[in-house]
PDB file of N, CA and C in Angstrom:
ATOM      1  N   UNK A   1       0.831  -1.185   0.000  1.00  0.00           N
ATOM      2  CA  UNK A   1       0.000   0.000   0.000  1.00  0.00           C
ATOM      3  C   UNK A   1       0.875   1.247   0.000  1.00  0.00           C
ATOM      4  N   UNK A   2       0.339   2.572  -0.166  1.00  0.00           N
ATOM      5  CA  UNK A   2       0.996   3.892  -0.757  1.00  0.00           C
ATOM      6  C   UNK A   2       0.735   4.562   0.773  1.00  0.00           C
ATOM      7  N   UNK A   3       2.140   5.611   0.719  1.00  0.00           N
ATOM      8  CA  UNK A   3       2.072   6.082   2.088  1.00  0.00           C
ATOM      9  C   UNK A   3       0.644   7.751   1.344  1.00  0.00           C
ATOM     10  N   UNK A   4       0.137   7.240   0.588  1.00  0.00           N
ATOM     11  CA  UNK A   4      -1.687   7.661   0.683  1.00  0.00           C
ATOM     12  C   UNK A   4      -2.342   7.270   1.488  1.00  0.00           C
ATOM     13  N   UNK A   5      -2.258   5.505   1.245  1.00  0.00           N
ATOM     14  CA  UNK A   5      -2.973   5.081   2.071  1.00  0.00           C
ATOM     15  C   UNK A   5      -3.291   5.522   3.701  1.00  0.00           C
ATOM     16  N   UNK A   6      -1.478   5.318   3.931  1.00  0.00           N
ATOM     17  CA  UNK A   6      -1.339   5.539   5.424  1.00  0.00           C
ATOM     18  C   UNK A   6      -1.910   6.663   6.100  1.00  0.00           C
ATOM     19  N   UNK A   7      -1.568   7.430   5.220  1.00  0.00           N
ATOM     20  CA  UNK A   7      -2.335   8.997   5.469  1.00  0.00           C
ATOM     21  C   UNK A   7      -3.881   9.216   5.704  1.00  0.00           C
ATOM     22  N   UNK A   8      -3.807   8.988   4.979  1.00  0.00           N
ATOM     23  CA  UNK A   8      -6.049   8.363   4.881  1.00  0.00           C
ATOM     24  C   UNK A   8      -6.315   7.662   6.092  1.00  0.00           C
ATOM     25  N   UNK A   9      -5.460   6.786   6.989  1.00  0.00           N
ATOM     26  CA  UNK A   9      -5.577   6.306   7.867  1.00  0.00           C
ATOM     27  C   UNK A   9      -5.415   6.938   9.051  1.00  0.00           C
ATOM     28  N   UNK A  10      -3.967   7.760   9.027  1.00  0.00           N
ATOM     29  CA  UNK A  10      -3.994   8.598   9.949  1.00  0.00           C
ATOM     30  C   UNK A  10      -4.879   9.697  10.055  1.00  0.00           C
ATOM     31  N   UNK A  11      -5.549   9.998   9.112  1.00  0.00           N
ATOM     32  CA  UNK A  11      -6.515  11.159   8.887  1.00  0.00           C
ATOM     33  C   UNK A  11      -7.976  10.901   9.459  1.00  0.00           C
ATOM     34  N   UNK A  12      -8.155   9.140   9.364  1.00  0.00           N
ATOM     35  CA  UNK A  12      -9.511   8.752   9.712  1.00  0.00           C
ATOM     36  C   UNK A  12      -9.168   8.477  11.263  1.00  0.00           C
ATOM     37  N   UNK A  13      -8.409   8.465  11.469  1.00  0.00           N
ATOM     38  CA  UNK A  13      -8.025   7.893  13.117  1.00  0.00           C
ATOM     39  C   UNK A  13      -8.235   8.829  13.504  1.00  0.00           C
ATOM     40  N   UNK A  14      -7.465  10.742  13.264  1.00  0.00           N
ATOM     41  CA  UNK A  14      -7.773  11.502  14.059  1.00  0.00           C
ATOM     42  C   UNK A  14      -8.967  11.745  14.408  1.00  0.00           C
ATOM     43  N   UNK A  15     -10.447  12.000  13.177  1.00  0.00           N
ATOM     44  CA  UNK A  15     -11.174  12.347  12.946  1.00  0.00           C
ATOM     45  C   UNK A  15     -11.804  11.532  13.888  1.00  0.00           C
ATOM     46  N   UNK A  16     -12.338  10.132  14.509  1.00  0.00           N
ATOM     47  CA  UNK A  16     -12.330   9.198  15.186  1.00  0.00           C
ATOM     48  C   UNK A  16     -11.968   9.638  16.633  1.00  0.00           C
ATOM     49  N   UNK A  17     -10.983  10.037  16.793  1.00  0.00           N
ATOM     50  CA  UNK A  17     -10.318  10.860  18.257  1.00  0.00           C
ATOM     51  C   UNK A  17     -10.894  12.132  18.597  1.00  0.00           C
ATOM     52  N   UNK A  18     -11.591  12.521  17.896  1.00  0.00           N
ATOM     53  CA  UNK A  18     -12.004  13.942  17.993  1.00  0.00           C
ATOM     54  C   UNK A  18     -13.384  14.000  17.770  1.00  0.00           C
ATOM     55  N   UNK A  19     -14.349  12.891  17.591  1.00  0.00           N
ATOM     56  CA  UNK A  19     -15.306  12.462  17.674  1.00  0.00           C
ATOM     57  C   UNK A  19     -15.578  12.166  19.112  1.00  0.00           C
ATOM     58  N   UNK A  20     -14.506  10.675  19.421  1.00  0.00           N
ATOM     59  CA  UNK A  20     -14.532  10.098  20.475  1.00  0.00           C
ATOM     60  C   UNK A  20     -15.230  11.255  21.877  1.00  0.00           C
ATOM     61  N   UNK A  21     -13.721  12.215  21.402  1.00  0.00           N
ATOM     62  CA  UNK A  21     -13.649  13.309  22.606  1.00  0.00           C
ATOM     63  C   UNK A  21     -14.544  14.159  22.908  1.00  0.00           C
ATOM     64  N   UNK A  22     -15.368  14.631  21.575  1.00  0.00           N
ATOM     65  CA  UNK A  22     -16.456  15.333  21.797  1.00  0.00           C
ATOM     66  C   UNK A  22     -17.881  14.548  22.557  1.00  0.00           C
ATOM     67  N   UNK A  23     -17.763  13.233  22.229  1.00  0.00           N
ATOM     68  CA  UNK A  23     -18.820  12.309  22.799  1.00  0.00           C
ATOM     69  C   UNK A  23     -18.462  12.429  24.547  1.00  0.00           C
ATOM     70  N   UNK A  24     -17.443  12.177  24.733  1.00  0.00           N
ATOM     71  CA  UNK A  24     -17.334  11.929  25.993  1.00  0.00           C
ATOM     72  C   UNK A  24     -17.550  12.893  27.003  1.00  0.00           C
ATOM     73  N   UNK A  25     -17.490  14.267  26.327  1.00  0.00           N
ATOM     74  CA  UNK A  25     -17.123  15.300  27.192  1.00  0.00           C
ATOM     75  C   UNK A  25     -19.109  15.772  26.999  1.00  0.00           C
ATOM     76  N   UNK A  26     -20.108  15.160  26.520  1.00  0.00           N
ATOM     77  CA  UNK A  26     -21.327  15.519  26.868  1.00  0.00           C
ATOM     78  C   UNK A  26     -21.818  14.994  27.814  1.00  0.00           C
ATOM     79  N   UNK A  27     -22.610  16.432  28.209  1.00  0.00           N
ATOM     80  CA  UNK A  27     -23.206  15.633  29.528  1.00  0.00           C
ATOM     81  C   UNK A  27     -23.930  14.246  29.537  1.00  0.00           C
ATOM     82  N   UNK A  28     -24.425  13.950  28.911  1.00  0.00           N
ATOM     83  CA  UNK A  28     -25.272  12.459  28.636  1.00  0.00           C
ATOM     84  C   UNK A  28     -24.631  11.536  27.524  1.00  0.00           C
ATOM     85  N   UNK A  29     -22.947  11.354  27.567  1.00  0.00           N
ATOM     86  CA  UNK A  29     -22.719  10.611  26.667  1.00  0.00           C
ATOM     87  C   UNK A  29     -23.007   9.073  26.229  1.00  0.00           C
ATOM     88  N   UNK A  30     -23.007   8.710  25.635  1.00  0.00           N
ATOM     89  CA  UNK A  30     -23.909   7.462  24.282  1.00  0.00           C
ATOM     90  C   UNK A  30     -22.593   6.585  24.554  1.00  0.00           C
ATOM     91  N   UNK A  31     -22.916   5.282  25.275  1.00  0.00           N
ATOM     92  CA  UNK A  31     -21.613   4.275  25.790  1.00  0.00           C
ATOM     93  C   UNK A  31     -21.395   3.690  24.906  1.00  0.00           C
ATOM     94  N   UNK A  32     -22.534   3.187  24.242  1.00  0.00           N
ATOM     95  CA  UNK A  32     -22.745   2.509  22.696  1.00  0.00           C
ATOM     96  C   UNK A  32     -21.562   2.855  21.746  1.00  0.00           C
ATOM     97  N   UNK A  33     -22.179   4.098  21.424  1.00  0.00           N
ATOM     98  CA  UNK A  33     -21.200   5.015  20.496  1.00  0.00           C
ATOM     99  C   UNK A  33     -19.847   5.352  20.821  1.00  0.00           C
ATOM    100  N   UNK A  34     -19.651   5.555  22.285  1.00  0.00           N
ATOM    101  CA  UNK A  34     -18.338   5.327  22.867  1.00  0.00           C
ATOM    102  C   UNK A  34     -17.466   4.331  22.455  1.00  0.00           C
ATOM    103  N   UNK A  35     -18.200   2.738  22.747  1.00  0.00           N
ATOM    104  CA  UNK A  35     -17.383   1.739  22.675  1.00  0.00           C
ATOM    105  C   UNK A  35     -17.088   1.400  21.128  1.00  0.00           C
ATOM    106  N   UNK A  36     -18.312   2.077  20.157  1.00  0.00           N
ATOM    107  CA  UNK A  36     -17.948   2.026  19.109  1.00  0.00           C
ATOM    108  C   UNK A  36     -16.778   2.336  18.088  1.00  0.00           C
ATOM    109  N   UNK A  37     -16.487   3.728  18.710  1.00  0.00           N
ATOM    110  CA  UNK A  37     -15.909   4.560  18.202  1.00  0.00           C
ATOM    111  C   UNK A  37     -14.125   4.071  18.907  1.00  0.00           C
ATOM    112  N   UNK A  38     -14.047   3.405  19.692  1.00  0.00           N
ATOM    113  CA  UNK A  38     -13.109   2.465  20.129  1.00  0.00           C
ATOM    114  C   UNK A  38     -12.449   1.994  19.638  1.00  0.00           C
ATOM    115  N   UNK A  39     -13.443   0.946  19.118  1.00  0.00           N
ATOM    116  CA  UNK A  39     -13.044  -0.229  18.143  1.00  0.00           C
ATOM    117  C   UNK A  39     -12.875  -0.079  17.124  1.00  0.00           C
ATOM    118  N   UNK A  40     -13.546   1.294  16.059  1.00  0.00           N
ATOM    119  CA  UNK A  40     -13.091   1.878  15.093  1.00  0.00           C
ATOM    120  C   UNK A  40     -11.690   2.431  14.921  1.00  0.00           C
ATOM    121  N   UNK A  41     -11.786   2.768  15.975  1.00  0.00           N
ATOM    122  CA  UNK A  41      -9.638   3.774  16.130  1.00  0.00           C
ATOM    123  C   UNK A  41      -9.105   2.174  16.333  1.00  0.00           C
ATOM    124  N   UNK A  42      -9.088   1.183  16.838  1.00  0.00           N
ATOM    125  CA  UNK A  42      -8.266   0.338  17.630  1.00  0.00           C
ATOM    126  C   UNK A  42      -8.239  -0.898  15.800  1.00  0.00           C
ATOM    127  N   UNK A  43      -8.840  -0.867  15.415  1.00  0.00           N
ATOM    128  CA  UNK A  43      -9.003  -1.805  13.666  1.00  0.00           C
ATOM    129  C   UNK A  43      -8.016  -0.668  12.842  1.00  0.00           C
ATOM    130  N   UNK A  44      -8.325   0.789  12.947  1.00  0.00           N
ATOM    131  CA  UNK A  44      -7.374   1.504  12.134  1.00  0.00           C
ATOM    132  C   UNK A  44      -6.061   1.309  13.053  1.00  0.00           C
ATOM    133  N   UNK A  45      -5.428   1.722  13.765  1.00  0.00           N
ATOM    134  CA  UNK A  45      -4.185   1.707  14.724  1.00  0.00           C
ATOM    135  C   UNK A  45      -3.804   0.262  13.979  1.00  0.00           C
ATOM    136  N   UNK A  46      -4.273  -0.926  14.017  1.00  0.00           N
ATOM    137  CA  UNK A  46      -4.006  -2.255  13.625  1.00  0.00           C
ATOM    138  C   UNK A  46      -3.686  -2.284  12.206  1.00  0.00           C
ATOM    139  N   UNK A  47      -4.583  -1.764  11.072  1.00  0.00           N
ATOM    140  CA  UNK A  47      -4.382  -1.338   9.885  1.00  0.00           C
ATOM    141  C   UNK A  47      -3.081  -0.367   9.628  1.00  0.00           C
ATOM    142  N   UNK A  48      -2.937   0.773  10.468  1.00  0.00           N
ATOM    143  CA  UNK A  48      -1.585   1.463  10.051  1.00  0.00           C
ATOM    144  C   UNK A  48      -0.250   0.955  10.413  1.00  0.00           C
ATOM    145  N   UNK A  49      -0.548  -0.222  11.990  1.00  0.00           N
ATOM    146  CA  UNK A  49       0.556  -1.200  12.264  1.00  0.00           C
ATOM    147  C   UNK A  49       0.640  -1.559  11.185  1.00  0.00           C
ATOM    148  N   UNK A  50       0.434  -2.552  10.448  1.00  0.00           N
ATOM    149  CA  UNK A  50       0.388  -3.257   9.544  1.00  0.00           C
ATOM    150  C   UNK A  50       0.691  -3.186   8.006  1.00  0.00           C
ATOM    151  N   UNK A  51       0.589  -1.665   8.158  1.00  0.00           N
ATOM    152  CA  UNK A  51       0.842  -1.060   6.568  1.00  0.00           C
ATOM    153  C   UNK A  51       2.367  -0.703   7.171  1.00  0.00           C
ATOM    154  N   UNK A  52       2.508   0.069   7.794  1.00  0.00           N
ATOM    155  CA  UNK A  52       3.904   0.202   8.182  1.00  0.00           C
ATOM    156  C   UNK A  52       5.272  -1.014   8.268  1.00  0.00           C
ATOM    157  N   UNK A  53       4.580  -2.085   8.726  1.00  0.00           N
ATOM    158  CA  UNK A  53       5.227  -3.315   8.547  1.00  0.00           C
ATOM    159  C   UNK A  53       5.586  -3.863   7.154  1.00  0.00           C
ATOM    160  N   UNK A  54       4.508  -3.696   6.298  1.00  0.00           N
ATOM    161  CA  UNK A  54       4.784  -4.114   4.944  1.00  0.00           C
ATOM    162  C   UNK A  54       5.491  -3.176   4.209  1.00  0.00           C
ATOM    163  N   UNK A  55       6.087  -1.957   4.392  1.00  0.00           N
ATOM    164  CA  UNK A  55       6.901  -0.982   3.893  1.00  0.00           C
ATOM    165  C   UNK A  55       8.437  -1.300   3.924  1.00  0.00           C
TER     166      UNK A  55
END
């Protein structure tokens, strides 16, 4: 894969982190969506391990 890719990854991860953060910091935050948004960053983090490895 193209360090595009990686980028796109790091780009969706932040976006993901800054989601996360805004969820958490409401008063009535959504655990659901919390834990979701988790496992979304934690599959990309695994994906950019992984692209980095194959470089």
């Amino acid at each position: 894969m193209s360090e595009n890719h990686l980028s796109a990854l790091r780009l969706k991860h932040a976006e993901l982190e800054a989601q996360l953060e805004r969820e958490e910091t409401r008063p009535h935050p959504d655990d659901d969506l919390i834990h979701r948004l988790k496992k979304q960053k934690l599959q990309l983090k695994d994906a950019m391990a992984q692209e980095l490895m194959s470089a």
